[in-house]
Every structure is written in C-alpha cells, then in structure tokens.
PDB file of N, CA and C in Angstrom:
ATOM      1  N   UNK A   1      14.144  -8.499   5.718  1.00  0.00           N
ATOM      2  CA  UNK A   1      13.042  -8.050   4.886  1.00  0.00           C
ATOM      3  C   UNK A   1      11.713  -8.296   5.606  1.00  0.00           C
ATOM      4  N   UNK A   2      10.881  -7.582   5.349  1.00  0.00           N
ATOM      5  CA  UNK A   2       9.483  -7.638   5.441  1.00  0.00           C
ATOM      6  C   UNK A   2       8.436  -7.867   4.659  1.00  0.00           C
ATOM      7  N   UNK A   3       7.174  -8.418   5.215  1.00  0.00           N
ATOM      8  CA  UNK A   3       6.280  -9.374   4.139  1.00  0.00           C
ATOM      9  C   UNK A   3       6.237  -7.924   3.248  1.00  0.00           C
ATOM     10  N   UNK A   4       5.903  -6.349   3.673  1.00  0.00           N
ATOM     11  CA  UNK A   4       5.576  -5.303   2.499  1.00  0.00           C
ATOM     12  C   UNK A   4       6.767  -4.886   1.753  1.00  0.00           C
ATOM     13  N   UNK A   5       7.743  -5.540   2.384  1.00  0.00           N
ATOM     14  CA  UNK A   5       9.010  -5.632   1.121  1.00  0.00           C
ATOM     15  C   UNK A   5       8.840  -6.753   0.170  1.00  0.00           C
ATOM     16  N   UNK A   6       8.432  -7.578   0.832  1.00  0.00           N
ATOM     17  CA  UNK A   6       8.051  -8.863   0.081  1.00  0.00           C
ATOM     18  C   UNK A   6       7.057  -9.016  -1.638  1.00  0.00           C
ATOM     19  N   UNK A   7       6.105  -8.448  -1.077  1.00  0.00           N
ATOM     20  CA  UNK A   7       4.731  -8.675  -1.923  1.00  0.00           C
ATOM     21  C   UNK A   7       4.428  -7.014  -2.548  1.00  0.00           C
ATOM     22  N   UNK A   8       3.691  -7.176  -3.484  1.00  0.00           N
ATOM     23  CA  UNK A   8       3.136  -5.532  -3.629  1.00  0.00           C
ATOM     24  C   UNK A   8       1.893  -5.460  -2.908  1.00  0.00           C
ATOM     25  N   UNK A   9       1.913  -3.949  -2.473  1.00  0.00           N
ATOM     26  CA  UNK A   9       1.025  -3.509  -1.471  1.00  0.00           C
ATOM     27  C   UNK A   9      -0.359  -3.769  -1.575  1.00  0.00           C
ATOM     28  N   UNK A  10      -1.029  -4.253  -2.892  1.00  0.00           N
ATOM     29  CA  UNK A  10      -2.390  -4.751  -2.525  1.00  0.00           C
ATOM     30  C   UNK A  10      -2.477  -6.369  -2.085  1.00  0.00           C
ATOM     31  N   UNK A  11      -1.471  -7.099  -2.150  1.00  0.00           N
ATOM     32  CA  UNK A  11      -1.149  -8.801  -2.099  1.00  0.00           C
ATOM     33  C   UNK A  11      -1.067  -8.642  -0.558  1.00  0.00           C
ATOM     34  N   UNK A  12       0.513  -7.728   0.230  1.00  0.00           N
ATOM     35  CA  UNK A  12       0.222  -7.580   1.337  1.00  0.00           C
ATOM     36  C   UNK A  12      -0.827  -6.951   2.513  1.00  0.00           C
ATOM     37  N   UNK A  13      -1.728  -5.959   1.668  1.00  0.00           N
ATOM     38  CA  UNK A  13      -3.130  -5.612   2.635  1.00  0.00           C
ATOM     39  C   UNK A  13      -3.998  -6.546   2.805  1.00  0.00           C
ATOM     40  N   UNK A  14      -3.739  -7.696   1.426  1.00  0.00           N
ATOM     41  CA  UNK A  14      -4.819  -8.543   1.530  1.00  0.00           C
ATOM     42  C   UNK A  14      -4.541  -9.931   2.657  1.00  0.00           C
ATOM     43  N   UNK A  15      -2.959 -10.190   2.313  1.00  0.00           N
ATOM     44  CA  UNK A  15      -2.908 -11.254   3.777  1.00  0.00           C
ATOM     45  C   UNK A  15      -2.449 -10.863   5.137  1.00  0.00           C
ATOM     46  N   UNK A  16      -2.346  -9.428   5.482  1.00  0.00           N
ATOM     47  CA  UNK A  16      -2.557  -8.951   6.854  1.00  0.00           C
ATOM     48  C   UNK A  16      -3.878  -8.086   6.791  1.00  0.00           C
ATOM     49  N   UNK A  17      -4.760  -8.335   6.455  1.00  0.00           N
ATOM     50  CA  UNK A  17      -6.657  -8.106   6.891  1.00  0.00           C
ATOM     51  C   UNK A  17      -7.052  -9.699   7.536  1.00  0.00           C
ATOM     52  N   UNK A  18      -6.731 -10.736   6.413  1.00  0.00           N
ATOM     53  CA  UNK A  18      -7.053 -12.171   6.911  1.00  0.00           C
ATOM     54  C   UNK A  18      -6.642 -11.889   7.945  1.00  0.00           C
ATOM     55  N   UNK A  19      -5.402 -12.179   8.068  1.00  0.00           N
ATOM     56  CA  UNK A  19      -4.359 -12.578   9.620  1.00  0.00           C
ATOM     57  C   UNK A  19      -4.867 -11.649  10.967  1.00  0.00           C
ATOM     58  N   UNK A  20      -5.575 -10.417  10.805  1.00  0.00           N
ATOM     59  CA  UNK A  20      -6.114  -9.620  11.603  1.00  0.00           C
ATOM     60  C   UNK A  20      -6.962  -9.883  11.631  1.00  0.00           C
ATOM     61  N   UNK A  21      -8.123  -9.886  10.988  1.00  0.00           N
ATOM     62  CA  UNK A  21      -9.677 -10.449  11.090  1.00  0.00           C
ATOM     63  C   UNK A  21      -9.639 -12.007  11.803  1.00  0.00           C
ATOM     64  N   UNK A  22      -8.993 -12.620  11.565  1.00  0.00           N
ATOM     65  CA  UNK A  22      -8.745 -13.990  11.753  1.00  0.00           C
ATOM     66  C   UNK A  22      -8.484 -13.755  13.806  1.00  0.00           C
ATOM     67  N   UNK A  23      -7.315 -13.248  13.875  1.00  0.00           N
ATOM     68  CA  UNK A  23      -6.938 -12.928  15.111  1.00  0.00           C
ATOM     69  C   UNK A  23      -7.753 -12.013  16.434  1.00  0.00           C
ATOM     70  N   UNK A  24      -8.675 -11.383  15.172  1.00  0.00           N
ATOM     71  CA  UNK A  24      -9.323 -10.541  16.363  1.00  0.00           C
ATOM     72  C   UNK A  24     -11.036 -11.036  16.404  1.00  0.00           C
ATOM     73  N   UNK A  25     -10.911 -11.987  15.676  1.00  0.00           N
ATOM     74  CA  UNK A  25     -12.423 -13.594  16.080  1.00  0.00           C
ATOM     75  C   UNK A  25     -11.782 -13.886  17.254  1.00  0.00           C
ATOM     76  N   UNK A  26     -10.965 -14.389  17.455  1.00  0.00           N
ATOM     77  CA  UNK A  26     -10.055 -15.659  18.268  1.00  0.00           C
ATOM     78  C   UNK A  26     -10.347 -14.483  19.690  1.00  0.00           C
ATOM     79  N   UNK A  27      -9.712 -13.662  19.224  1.00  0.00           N
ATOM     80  CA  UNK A  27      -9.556 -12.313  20.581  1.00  0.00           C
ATOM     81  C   UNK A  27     -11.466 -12.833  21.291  1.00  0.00           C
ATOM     82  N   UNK A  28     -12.024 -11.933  20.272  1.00  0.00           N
ATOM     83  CA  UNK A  28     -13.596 -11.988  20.738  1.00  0.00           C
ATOM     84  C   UNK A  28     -14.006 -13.376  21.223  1.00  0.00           C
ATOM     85  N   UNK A  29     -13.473 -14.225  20.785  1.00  0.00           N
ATOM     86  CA  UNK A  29     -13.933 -15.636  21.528  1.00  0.00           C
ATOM     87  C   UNK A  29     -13.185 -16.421  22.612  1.00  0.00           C
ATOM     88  N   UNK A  30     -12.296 -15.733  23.365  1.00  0.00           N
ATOM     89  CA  UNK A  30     -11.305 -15.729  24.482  1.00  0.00           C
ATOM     90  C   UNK A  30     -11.375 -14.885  25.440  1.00  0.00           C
ATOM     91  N   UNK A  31     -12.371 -13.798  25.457  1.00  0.00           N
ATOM     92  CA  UNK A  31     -12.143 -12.803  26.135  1.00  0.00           C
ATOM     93  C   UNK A  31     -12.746 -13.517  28.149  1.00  0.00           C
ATOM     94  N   UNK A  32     -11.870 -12.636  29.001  1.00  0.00           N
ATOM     95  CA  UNK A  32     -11.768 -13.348  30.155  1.00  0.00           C
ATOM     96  C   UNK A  32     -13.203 -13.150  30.859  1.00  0.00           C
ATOM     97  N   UNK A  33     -13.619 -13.820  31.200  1.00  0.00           N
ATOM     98  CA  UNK A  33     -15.212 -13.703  31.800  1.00  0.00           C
ATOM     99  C   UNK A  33     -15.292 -13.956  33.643  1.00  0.00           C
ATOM    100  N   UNK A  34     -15.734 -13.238  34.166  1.00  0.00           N
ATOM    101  CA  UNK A  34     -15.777 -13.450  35.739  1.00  0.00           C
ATOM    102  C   UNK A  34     -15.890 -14.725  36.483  1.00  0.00           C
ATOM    103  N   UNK A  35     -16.831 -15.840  35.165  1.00  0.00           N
ATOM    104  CA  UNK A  35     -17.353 -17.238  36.159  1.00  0.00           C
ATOM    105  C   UNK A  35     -16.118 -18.566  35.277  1.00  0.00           C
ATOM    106  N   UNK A  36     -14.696 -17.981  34.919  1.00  0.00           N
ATOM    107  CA  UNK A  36     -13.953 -18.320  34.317  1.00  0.00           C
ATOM    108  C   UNK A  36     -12.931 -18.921  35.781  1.00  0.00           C
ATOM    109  N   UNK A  37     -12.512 -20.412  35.381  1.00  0.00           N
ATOM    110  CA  UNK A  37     -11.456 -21.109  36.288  1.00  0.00           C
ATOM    111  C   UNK A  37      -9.844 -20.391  36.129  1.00  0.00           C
ATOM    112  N   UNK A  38      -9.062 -20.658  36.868  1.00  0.00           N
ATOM    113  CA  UNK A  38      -7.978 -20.360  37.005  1.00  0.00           C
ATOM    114  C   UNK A  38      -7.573 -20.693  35.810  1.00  0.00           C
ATOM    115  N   UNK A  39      -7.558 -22.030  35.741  1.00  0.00           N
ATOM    116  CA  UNK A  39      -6.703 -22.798  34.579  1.00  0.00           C
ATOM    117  C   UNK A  39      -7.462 -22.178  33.321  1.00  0.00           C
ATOM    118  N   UNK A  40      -8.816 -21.805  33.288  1.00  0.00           N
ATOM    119  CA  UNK A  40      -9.656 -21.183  31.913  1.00  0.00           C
ATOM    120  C   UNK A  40      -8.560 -20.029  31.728  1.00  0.00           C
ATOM    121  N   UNK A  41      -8.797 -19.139  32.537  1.00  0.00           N
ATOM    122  CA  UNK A  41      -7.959 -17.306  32.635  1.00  0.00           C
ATOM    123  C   UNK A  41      -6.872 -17.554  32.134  1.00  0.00           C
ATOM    124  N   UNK A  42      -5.883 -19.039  32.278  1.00  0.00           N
ATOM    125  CA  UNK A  42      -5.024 -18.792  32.109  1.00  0.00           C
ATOM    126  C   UNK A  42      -4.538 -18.741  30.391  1.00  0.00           C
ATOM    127  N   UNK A  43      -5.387 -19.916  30.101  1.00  0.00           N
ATOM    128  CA  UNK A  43      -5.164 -20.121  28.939  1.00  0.00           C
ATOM    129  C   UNK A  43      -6.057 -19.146  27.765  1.00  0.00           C
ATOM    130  N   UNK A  44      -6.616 -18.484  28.210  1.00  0.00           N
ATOM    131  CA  UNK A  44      -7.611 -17.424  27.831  1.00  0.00           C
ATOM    132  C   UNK A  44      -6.398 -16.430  27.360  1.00  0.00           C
ATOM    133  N   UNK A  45      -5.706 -15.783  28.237  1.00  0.00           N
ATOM    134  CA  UNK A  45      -4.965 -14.739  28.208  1.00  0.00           C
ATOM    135  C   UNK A  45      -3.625 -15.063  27.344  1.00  0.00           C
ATOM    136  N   UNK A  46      -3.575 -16.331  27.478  1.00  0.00           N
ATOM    137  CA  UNK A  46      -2.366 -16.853  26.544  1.00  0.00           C
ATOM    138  C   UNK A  46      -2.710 -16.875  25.330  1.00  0.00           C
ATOM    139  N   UNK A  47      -3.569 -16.819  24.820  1.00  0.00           N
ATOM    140  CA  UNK A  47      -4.515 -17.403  23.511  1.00  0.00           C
ATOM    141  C   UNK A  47      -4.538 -15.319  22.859  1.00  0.00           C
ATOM    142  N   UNK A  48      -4.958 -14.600  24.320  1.00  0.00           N
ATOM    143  CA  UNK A  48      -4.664 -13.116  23.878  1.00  0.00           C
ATOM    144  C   UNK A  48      -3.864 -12.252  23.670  1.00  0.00           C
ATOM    145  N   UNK A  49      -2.789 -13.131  24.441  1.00  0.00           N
ATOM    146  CA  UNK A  49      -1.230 -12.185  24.462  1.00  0.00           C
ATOM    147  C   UNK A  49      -1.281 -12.512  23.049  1.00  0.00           C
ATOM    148  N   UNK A  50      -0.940 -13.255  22.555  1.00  0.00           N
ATOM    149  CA  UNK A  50      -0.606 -14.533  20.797  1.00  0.00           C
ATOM    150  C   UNK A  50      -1.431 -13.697  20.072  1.00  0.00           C
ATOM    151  N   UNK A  51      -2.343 -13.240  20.485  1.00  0.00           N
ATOM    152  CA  UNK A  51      -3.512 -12.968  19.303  1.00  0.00           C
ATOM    153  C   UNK A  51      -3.122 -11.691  19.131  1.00  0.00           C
ATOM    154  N   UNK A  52      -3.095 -10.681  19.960  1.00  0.00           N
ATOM    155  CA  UNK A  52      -2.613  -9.307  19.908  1.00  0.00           C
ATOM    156  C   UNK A  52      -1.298  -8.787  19.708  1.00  0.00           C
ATOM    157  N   UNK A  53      -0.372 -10.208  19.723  1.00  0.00           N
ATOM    158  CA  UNK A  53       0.923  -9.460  19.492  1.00  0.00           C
ATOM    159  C   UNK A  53       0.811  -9.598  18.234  1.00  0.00           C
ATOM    160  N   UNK A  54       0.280 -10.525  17.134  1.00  0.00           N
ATOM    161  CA  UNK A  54       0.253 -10.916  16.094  1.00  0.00           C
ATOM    162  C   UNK A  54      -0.143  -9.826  14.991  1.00  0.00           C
ATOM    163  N   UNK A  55      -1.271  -8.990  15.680  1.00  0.00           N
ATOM    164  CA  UNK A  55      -2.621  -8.168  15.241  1.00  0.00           C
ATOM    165  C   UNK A  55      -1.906  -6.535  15.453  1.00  0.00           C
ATOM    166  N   UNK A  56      -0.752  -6.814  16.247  1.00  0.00           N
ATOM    167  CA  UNK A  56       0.134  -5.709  16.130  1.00  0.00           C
ATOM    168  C   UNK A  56       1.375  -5.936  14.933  1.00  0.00           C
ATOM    169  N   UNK A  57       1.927  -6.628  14.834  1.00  0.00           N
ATOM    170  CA  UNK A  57       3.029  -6.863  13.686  1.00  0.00           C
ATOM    171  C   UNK A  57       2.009  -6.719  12.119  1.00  0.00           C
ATOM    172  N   UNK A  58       0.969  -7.243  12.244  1.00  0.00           N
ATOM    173  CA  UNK A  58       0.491  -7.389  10.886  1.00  0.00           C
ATOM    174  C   UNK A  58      -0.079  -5.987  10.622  1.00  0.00           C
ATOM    175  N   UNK A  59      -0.689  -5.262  11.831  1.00  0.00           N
ATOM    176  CA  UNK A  59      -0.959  -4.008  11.226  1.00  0.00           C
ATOM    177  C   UNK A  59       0.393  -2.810  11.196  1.00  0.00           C
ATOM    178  N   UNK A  60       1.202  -3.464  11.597  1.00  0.00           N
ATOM    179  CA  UNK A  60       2.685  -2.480  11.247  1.00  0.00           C
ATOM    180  C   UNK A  60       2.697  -2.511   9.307  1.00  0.00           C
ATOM    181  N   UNK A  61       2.464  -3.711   9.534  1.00  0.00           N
ATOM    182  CA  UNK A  61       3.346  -4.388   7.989  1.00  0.00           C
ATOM    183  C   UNK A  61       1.854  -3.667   6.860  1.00  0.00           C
ATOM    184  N   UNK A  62       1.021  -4.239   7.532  1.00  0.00           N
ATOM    185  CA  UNK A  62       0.058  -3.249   6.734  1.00  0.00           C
ATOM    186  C   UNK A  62      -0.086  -1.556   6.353  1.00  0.00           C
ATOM    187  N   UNK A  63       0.539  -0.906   7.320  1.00  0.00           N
ATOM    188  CA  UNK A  63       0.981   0.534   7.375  1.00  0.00           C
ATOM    189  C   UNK A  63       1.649   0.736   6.788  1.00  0.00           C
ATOM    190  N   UNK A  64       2.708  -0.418   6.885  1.00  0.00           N
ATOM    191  CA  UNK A  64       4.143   0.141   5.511  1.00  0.00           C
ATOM    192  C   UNK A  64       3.575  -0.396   4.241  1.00  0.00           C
ATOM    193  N   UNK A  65       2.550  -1.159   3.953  1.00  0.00           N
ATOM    194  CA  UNK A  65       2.043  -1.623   2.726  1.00  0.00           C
ATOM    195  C   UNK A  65       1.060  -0.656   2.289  1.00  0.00           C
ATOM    196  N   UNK A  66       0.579   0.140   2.798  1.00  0.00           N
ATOM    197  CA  UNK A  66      -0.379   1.304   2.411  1.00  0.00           C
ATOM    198  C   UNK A  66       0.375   2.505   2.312  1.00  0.00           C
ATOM    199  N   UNK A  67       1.665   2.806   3.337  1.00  0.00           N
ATOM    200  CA  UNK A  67       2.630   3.566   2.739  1.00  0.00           C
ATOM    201  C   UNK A  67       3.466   3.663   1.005  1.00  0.00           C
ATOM    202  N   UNK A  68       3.923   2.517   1.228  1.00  0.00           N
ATOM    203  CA  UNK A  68       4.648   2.412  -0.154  1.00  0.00           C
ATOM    204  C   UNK A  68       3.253   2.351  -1.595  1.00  0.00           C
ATOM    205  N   UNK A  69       2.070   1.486  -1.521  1.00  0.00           N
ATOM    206  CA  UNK A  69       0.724   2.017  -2.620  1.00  0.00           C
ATOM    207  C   UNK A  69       0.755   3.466  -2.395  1.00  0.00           C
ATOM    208  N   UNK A  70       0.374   4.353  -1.501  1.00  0.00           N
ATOM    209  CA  UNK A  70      -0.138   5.731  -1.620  1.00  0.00           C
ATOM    210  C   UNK A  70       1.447   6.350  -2.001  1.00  0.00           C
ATOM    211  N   UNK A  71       2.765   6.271  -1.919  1.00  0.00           N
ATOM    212  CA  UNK A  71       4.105   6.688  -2.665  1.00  0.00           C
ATOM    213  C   UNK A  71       4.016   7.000  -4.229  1.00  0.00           C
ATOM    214  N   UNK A  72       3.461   5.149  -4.387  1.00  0.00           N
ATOM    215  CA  UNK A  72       3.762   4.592  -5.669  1.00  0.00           C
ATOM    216  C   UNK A  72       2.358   5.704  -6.589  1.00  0.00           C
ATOM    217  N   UNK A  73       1.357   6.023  -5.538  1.00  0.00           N
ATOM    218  CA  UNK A  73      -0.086   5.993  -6.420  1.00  0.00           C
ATOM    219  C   UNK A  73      -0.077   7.561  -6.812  1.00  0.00           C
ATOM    220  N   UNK A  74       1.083   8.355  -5.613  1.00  0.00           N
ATOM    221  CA  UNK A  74       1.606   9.673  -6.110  1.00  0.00           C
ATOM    222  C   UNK A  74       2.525   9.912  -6.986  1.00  0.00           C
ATOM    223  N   UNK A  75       3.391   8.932  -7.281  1.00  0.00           N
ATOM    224  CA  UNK A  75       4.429   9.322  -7.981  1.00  0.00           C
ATOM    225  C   UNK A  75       3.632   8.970  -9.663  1.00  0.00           C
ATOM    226  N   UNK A  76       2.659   7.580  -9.770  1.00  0.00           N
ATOM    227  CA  UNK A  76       2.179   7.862 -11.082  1.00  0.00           C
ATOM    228  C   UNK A  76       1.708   8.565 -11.162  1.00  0.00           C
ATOM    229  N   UNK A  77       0.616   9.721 -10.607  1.00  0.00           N
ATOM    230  CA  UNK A  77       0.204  10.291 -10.806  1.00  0.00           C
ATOM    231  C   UNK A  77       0.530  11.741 -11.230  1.00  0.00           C
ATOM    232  N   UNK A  78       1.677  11.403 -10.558  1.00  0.00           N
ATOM    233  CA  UNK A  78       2.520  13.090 -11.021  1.00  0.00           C
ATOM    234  C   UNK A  78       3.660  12.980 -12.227  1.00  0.00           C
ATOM    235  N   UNK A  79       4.115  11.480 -12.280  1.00  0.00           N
ATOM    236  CA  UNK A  79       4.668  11.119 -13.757  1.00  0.00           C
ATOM    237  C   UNK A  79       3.215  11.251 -15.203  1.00  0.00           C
ATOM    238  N   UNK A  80       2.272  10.934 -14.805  1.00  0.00           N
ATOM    239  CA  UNK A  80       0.891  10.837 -15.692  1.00  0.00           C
ATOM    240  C   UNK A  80       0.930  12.502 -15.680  1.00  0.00           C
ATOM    241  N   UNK A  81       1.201  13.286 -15.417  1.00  0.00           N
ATOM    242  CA  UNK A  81       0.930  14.995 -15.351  1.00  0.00           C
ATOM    243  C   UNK A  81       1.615  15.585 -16.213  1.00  0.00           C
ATOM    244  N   UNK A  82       3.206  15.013 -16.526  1.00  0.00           N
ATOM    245  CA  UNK A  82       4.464  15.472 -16.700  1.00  0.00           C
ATOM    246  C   UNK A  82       4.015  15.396 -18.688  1.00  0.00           C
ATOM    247  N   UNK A  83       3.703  14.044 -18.791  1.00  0.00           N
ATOM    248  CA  UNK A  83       3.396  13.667 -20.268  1.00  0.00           C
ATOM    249  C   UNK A  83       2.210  14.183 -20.923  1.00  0.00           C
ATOM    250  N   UNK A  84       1.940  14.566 -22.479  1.00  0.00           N
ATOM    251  CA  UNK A  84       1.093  15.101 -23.329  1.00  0.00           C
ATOM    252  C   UNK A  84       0.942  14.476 -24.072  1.00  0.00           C
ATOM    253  N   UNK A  85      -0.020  13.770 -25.002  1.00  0.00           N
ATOM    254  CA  UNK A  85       0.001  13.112 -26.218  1.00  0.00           C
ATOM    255  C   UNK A  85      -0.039  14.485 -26.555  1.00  0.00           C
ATOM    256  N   UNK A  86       1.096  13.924 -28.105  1.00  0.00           N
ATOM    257  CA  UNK A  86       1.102  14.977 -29.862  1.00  0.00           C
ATOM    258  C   UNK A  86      -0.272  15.666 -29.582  1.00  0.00           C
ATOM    259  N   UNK A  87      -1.068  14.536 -30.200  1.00  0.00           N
ATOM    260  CA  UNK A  87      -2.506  15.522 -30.493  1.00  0.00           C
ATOM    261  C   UNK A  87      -3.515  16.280 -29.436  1.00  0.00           C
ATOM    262  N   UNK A  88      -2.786  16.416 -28.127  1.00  0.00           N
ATOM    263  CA  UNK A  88      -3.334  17.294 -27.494  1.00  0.00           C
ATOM    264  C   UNK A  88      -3.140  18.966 -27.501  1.00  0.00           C
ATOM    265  N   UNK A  89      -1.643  18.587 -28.152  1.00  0.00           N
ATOM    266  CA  UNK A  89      -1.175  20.146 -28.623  1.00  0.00           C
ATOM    267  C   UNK A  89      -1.825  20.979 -30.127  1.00  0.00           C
ATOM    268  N   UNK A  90      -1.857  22.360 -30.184  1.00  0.00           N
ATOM    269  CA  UNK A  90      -2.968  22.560 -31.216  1.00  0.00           C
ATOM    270  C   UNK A  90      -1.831  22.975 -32.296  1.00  0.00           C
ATOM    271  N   UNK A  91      -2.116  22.851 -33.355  1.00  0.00           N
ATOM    272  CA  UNK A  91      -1.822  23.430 -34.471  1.00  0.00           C
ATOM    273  C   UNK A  91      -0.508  24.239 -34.465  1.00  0.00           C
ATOM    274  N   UNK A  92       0.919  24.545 -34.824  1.00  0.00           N
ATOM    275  CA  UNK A  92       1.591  25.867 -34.464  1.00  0.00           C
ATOM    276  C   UNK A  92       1.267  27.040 -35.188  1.00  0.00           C
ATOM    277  N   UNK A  93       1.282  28.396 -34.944  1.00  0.00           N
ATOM    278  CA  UNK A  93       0.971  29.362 -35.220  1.00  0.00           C
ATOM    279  C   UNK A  93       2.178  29.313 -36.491  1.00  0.00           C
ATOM    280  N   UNK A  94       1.750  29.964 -37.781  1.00  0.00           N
ATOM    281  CA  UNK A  94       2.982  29.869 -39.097  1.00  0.00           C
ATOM    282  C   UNK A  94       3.773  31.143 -38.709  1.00  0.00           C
ATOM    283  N   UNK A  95       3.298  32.075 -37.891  1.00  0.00           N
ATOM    284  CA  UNK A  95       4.014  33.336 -37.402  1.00  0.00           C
ATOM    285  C   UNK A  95       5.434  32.631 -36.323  1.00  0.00           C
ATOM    286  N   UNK A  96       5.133  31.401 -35.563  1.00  0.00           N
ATOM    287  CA  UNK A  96       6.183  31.723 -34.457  1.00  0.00           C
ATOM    288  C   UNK A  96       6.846  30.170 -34.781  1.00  0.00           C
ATOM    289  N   UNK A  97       6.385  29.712 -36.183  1.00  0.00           N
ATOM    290  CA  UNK A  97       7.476  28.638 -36.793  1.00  0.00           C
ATOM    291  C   UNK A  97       9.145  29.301 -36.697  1.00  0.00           C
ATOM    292  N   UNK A  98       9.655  27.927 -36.398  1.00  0.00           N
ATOM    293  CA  UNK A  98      11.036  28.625 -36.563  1.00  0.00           C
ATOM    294  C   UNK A  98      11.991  27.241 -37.717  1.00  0.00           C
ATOM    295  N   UNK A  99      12.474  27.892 -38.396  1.00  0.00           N
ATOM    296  CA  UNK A  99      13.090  26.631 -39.522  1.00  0.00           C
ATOM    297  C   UNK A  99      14.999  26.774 -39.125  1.00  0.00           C
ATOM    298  N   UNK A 100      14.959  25.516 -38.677  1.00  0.00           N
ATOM    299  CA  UNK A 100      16.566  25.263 -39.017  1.00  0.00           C
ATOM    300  C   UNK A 100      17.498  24.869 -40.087  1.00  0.00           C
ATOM    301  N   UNK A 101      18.594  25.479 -40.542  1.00  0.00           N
ATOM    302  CA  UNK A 101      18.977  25.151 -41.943  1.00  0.00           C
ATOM    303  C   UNK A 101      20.503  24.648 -41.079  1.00  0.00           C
ATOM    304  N   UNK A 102      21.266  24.139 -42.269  1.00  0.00           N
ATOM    305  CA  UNK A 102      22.460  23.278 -42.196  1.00  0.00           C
ATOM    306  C   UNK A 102      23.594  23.427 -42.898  1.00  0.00           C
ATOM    307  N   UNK A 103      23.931  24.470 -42.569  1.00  0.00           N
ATOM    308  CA  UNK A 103      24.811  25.356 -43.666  1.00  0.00           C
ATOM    309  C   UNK A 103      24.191  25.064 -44.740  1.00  0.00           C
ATOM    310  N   UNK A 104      24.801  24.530 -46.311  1.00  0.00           N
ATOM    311  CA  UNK A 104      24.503  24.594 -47.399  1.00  0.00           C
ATOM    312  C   UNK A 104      23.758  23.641 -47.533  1.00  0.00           C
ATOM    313  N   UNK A 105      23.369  22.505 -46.925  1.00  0.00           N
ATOM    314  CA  UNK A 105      22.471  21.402 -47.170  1.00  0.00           C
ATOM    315  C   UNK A 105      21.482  21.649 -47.209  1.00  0.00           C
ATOM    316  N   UNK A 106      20.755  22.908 -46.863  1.00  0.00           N
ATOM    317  CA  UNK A 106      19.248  23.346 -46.899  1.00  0.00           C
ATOM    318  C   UNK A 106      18.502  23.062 -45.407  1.00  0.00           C
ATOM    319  N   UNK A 107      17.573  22.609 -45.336  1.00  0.00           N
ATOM    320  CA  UNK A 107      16.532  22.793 -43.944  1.00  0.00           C
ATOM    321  C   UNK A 107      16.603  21.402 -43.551  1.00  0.00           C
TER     322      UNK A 107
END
C-alpha cells in the first residue's frame, strides 16, 4: 500500500507538500558551491541525492492523491446530476395522468 491508499487525498496532499517543501529548503541550503572542500561536496551531494529521491516519491504519491480527489470530485458530481428533488418537478398535466386500477379493488 501507499501513503494515497492510506489517507484521503486532501490528508495526503497535505503531508507530501510538508515533506517536499521541507526537502527542497534542505536542497537550497546544500547546493554545491565552487570554494566548497572535498569532504564539504561530498556530504553536500549526499544530503541531495536523500533530498531529491525523497521529493520524487512524495510527488508520485501526491499525483496519485490528486488523481483519486479529481475521480472522486467527478464521480460526485455526476452522481449530484443524476438526482432531482420532488419539488423541482412541476405540477403533472391532468391530460397525461395515468391511473392504475387492481382488478376489482379499485385504484
């Protein structure tokens, strides 16, 4: 399973935005700079591999969590189409009444 199997899709957009926003600070404050030591670069890039593989899984999971809301946000919407309240319908015409009877029991 997955966290957007997990959670409903506004719970999971909301903790893979943190986990991305979060990850792509870290990115911006690691990035490799020219007057950077060996041992800096190294751990720089380690800190970016981590950060970006992370910032890739969470925006997968976020894709399938905005997939399944925009499913869900079509299908109410086209179940909400299908239904009428009573009193939206007008009056029946007494011309195109139709009465059912029951053999001898009457109507």
């Amino acid at each position: 399973m997955s966290l957007a199997d997990d959670l409903a899709p506004d719970a999971c957009l909301e903790a893979c935005t943190e986990t991305i926003e979060r990850n792509l600070v870290a990115v911006s404050r690691n990035l490799p700079d020219v007057n950077d030591s060996s041992e800096e670069l190294a751990r720089k890039y380690t800190i970016l591999g981590k950060c970006l593989r992370s910032i890739k899984e969470y925006t997968k999971e976020a894709l399938k969590a905005a997939q399944i809301g925009s499913d869900s946000a079509a299908f109410n919407l086209l179940e909400a189409g299908k239904h009428k309240a009573l009193d939206s319908f007008s009056e029946p015409d007494p011309a195109r009444q139709v009465t059912l009877t029951n053999g001898e029991e009457g109507e």
